[in-house]
N, C-alpha and C. Protein backbone atom coordinates (compact mmCIF):
# COMPACT_ATOMS: atom_id res chain seq x y z
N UNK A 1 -4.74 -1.31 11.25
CA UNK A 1 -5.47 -0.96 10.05
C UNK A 1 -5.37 0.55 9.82
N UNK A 2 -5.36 0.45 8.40
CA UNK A 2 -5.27 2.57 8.27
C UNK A 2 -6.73 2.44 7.28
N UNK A 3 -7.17 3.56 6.91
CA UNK A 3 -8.34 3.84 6.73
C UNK A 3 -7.72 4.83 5.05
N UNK A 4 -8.03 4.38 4.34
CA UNK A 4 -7.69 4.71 2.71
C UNK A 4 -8.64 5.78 2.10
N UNK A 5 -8.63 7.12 2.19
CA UNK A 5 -9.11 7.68 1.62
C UNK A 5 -9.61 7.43 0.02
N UNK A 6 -10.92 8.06 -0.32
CA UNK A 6 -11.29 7.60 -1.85
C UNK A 6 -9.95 7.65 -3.16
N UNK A 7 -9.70 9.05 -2.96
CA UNK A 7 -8.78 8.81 -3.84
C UNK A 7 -7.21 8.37 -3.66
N UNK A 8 -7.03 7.74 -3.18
CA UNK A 8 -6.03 6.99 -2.70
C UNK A 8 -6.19 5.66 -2.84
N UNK A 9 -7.56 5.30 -2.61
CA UNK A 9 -7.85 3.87 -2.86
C UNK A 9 -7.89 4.02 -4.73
N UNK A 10 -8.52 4.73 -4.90
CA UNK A 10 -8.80 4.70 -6.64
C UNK A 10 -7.36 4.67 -7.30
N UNK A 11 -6.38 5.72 -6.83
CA UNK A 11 -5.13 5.97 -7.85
C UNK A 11 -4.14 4.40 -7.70
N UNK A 12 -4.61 3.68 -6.19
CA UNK A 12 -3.90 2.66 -6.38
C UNK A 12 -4.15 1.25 -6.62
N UNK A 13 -5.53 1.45 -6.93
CA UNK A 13 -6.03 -0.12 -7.98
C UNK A 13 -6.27 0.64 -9.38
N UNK A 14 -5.72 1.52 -9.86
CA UNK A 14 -5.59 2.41 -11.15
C UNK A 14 -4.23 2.34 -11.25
N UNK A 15 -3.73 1.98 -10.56
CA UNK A 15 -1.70 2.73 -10.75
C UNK A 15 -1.18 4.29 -11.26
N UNK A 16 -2.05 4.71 -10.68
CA UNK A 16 -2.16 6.23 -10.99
C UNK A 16 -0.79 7.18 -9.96
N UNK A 17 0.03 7.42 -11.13
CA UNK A 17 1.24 8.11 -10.80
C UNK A 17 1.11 8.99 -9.68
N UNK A 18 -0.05 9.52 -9.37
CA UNK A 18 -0.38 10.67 -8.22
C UNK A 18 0.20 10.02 -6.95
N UNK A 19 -0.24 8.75 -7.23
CA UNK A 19 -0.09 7.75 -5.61
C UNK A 19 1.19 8.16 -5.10
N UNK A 20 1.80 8.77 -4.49
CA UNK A 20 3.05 9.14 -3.71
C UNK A 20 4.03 7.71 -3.76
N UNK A 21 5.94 7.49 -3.91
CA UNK A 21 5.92 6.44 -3.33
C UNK A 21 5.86 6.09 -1.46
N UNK A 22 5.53 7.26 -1.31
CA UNK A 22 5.31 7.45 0.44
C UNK A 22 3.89 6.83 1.16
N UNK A 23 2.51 7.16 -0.08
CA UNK A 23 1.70 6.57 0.41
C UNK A 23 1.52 4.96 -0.31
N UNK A 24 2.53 4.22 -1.59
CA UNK A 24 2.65 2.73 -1.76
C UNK A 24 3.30 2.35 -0.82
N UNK A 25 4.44 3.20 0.29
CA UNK A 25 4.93 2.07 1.01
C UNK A 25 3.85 2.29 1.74
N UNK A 26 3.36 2.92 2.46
CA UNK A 26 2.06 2.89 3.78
C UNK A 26 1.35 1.15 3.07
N UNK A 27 0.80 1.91 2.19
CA UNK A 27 -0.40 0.64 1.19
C UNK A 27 0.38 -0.92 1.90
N UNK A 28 1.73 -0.85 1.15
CA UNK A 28 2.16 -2.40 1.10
C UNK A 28 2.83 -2.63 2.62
N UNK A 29 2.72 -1.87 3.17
CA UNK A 29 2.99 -2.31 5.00
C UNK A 29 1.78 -2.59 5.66
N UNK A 30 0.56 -2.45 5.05
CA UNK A 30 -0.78 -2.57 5.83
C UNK A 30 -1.52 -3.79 4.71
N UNK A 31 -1.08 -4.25 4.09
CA UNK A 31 -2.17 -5.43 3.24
C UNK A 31 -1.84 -6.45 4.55
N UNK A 32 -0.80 -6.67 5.10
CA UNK A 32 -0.73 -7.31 5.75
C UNK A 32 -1.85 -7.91 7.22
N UNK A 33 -2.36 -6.53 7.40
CA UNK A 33 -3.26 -6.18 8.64
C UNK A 33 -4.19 -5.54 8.11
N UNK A 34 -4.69 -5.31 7.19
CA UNK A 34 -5.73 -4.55 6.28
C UNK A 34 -5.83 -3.35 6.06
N UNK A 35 -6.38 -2.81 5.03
CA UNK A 35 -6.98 -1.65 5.11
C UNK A 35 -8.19 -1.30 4.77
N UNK A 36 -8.70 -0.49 5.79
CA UNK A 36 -9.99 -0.15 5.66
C UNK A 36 -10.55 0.90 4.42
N UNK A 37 -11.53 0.06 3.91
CA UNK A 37 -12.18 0.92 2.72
C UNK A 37 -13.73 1.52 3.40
N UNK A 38 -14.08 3.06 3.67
CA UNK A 38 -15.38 2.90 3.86
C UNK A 38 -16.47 2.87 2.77
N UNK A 39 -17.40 2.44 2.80
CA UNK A 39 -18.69 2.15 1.79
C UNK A 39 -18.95 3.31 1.32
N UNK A 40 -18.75 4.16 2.11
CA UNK A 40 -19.25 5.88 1.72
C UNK A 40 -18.55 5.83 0.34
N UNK A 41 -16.99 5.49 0.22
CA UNK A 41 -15.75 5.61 -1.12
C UNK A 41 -16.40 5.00 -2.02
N UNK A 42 -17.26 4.14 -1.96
CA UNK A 42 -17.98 3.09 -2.89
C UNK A 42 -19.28 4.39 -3.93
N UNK A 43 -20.12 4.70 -3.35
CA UNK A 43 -20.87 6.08 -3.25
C UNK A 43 -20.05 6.97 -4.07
N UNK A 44 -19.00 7.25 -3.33
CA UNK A 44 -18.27 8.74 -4.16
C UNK A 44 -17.51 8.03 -5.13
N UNK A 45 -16.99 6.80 -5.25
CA UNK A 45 -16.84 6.43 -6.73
C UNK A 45 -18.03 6.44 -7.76
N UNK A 46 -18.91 6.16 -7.78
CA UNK A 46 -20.17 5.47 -8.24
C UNK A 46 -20.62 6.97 -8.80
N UNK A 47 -20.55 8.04 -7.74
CA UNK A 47 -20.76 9.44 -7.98
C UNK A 47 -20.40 10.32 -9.18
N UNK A 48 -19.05 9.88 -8.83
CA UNK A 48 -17.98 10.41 -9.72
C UNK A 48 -17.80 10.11 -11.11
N UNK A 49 -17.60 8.66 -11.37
CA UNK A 49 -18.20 7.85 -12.45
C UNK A 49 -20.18 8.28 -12.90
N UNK A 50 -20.56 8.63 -12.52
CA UNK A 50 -21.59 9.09 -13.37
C UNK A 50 -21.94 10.79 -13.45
N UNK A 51 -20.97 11.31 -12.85
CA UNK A 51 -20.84 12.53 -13.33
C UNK A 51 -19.42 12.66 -14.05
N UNK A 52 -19.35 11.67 -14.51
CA UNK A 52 -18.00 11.54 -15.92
C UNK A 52 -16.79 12.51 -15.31
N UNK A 53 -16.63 12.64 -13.83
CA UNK A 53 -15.37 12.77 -13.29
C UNK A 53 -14.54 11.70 -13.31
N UNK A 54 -15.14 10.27 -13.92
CA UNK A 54 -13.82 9.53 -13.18
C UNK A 54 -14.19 8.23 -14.38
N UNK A 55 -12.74 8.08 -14.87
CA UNK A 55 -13.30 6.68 -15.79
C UNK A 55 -12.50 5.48 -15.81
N UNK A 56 -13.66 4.34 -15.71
CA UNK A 56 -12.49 3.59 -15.31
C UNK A 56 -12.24 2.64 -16.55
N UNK A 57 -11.86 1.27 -15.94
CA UNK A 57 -11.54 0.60 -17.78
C UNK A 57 -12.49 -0.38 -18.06
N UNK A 58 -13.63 -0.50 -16.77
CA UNK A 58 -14.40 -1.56 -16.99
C UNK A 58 -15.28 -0.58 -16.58
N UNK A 59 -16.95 -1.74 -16.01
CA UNK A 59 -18.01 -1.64 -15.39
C UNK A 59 -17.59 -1.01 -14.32
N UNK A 60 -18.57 -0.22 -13.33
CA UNK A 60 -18.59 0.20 -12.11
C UNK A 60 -18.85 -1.35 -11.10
N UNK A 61 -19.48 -2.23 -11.53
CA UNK A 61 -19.65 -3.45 -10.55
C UNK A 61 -18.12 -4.45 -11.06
N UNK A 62 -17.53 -4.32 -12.05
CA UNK A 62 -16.24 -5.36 -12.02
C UNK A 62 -15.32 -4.22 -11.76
N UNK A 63 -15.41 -2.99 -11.45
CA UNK A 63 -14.21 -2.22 -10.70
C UNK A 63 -14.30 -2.66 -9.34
N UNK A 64 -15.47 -2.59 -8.60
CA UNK A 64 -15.95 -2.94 -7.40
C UNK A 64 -15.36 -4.17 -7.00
N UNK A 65 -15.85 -5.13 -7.59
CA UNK A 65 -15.46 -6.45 -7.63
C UNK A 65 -13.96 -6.72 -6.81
N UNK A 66 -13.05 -6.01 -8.54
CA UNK A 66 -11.53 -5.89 -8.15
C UNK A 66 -10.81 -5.24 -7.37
N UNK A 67 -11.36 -4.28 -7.28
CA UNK A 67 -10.56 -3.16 -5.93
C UNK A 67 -11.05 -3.76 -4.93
N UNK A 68 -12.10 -4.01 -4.72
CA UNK A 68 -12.65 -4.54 -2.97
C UNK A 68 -11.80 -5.99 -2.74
N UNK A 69 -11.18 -6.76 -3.72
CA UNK A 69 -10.84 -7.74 -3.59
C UNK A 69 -8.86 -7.72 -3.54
N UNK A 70 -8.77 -6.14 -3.83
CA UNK A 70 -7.28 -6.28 -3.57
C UNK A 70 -6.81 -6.98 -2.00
N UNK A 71 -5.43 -6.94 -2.04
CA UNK A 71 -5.03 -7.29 -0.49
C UNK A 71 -5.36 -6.46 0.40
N UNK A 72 -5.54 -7.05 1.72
CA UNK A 72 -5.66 -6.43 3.02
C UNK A 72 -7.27 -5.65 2.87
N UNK A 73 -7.85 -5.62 2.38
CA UNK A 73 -8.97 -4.50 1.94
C UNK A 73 -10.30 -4.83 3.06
N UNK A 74 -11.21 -4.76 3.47
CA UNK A 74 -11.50 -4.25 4.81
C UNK A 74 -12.94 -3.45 4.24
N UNK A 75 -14.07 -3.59 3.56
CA UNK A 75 -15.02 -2.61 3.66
C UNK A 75 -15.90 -2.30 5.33
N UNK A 76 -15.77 -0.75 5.42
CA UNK A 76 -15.87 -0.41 6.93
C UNK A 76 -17.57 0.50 6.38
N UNK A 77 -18.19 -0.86 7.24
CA UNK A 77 -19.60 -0.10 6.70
C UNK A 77 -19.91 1.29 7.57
N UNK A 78 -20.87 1.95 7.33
CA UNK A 78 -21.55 3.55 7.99
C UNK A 78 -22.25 3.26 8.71
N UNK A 79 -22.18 3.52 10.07
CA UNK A 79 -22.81 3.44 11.32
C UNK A 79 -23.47 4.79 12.04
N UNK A 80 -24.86 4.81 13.03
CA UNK A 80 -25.30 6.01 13.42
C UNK A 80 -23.91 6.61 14.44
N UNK A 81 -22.72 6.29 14.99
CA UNK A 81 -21.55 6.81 15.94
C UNK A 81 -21.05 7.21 14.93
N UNK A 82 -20.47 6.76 13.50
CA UNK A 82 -19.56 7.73 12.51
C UNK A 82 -20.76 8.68 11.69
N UNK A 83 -22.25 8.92 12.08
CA UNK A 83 -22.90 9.80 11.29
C UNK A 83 -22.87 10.69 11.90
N UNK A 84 -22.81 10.65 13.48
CA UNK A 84 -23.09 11.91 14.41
C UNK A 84 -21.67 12.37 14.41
N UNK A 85 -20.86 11.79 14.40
CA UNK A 85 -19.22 12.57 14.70
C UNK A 85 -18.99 13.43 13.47
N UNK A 86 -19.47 12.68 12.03
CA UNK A 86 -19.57 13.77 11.13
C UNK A 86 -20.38 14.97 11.52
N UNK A 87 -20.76 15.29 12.36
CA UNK A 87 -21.43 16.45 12.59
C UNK A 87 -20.52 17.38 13.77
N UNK A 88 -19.77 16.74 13.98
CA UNK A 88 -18.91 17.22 15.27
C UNK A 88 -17.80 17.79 14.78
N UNK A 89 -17.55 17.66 13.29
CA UNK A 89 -15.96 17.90 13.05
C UNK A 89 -15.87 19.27 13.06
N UNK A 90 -15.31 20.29 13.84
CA UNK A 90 -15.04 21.92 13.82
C UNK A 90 -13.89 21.94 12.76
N UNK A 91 -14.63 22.99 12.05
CA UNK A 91 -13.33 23.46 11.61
C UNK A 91 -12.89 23.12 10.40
N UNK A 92 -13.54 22.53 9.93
CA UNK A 92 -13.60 21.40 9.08
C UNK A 92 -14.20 21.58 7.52
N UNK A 93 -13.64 21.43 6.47
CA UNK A 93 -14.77 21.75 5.42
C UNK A 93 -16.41 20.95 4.89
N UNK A 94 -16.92 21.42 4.19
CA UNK A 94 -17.85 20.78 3.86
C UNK A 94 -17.97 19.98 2.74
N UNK A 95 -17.42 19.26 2.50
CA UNK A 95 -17.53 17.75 1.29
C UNK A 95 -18.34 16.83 2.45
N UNK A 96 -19.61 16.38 2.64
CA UNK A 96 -19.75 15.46 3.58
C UNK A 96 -18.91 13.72 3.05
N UNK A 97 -18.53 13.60 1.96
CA UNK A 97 -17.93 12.04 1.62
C UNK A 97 -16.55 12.74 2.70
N UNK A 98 -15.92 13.55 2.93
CA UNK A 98 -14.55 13.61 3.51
C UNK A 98 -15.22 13.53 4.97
N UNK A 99 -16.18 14.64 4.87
CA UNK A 99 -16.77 14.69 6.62
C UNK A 99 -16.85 12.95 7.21
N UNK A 100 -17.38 12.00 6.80
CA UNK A 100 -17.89 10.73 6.76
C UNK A 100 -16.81 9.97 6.91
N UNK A 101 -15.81 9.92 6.13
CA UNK A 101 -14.44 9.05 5.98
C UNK A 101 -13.77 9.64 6.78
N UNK A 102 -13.62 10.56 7.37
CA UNK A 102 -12.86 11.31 8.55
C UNK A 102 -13.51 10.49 9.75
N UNK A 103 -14.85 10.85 9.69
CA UNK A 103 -15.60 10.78 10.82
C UNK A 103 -15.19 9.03 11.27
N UNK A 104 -15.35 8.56 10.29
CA UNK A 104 -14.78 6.80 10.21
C UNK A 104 -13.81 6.43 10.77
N UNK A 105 -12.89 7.32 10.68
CA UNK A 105 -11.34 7.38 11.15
C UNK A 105 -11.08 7.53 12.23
N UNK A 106 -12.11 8.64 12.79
CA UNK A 106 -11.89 9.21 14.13
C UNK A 106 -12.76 7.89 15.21
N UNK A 107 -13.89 7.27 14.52
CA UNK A 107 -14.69 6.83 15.75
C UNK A 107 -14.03 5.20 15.81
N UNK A 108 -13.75 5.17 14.61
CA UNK A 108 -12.42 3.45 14.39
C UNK A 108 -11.19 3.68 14.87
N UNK A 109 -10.90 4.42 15.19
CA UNK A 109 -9.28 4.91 15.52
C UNK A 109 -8.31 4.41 14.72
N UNK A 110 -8.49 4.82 13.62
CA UNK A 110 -7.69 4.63 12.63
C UNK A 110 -6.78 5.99 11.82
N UNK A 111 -5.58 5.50 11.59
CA UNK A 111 -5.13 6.29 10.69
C UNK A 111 -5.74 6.39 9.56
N UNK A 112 -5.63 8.14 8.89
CA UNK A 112 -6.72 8.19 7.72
C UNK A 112 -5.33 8.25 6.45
N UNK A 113 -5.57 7.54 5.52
CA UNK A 113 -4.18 7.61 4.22
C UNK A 113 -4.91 9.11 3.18
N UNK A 114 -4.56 10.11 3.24
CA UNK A 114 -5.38 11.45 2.21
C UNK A 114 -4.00 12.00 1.64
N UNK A 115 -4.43 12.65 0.75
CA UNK A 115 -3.68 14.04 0.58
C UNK A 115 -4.38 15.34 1.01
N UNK A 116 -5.37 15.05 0.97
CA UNK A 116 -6.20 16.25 1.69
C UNK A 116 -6.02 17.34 3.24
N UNK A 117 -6.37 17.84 2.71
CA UNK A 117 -5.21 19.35 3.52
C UNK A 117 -6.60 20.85 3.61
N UNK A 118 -7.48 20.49 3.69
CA UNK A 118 -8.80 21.67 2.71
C UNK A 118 -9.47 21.85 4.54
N UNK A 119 -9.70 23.20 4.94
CA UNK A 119 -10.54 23.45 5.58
C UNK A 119 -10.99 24.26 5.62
N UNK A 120 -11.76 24.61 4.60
CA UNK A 120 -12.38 25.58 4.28
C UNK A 120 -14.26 25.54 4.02
């Protein structure tokens, strides 16, 4: 299982050109064995969409619906072991939705799918 960062999960139940074709092949080599969505991404969509960063073509509950229901998809709920490791990350910037989905990654041992590169 790899672990799908928010916007990575969004650009690719959007078909959003950003999606690398480097991170569709990752995507379509893991529906097979899943990929993990964490609940936190659910949150920072929901976020985003009501601070009119992000629009989609429906409801926020029939986006939900459909993305959670693509292949391989995996919601990886938030546990007190991935709240405390978010507190452990050195070095690290402060978005806590990245701190959290990192932290997810690290205590699941999962590969994390980002473009994110920020430590600041």
């Amino acid at each position: 299982m790899i672990l799908l960062d928010t916007h990575i999960w969004v650009w690719w139940v959007q078909g959003d050109n950003r999606l690398t074709q480097q991170h569709q092949v990752l995507i379509q080599a893991h529906q097979t064995d899943e990929l993990g969505i964490s609940v936190y991404s659910c949150w920072e969509v929901a976020k985003l969409v009501e601070y009119g960063r992000l629009i989609l073509p429906c409801s926020l509950e029939e986006w939900f619906a459909t993305a959670l229901a693509y292949p391989g998809i995996q919601l990886l709920d938030l546990t007190l072991p991935i709240i405390v490791e978010s507190t452990r990350l050195t070095g690290f910037h402060k978005d806590p939705a990245d701190q959290l989905i990192v932290a997810t990654a690290r205590v699941l041992g999962l590969s994390l799918l980002t473009i994110e590169n920020r430590h600041d």
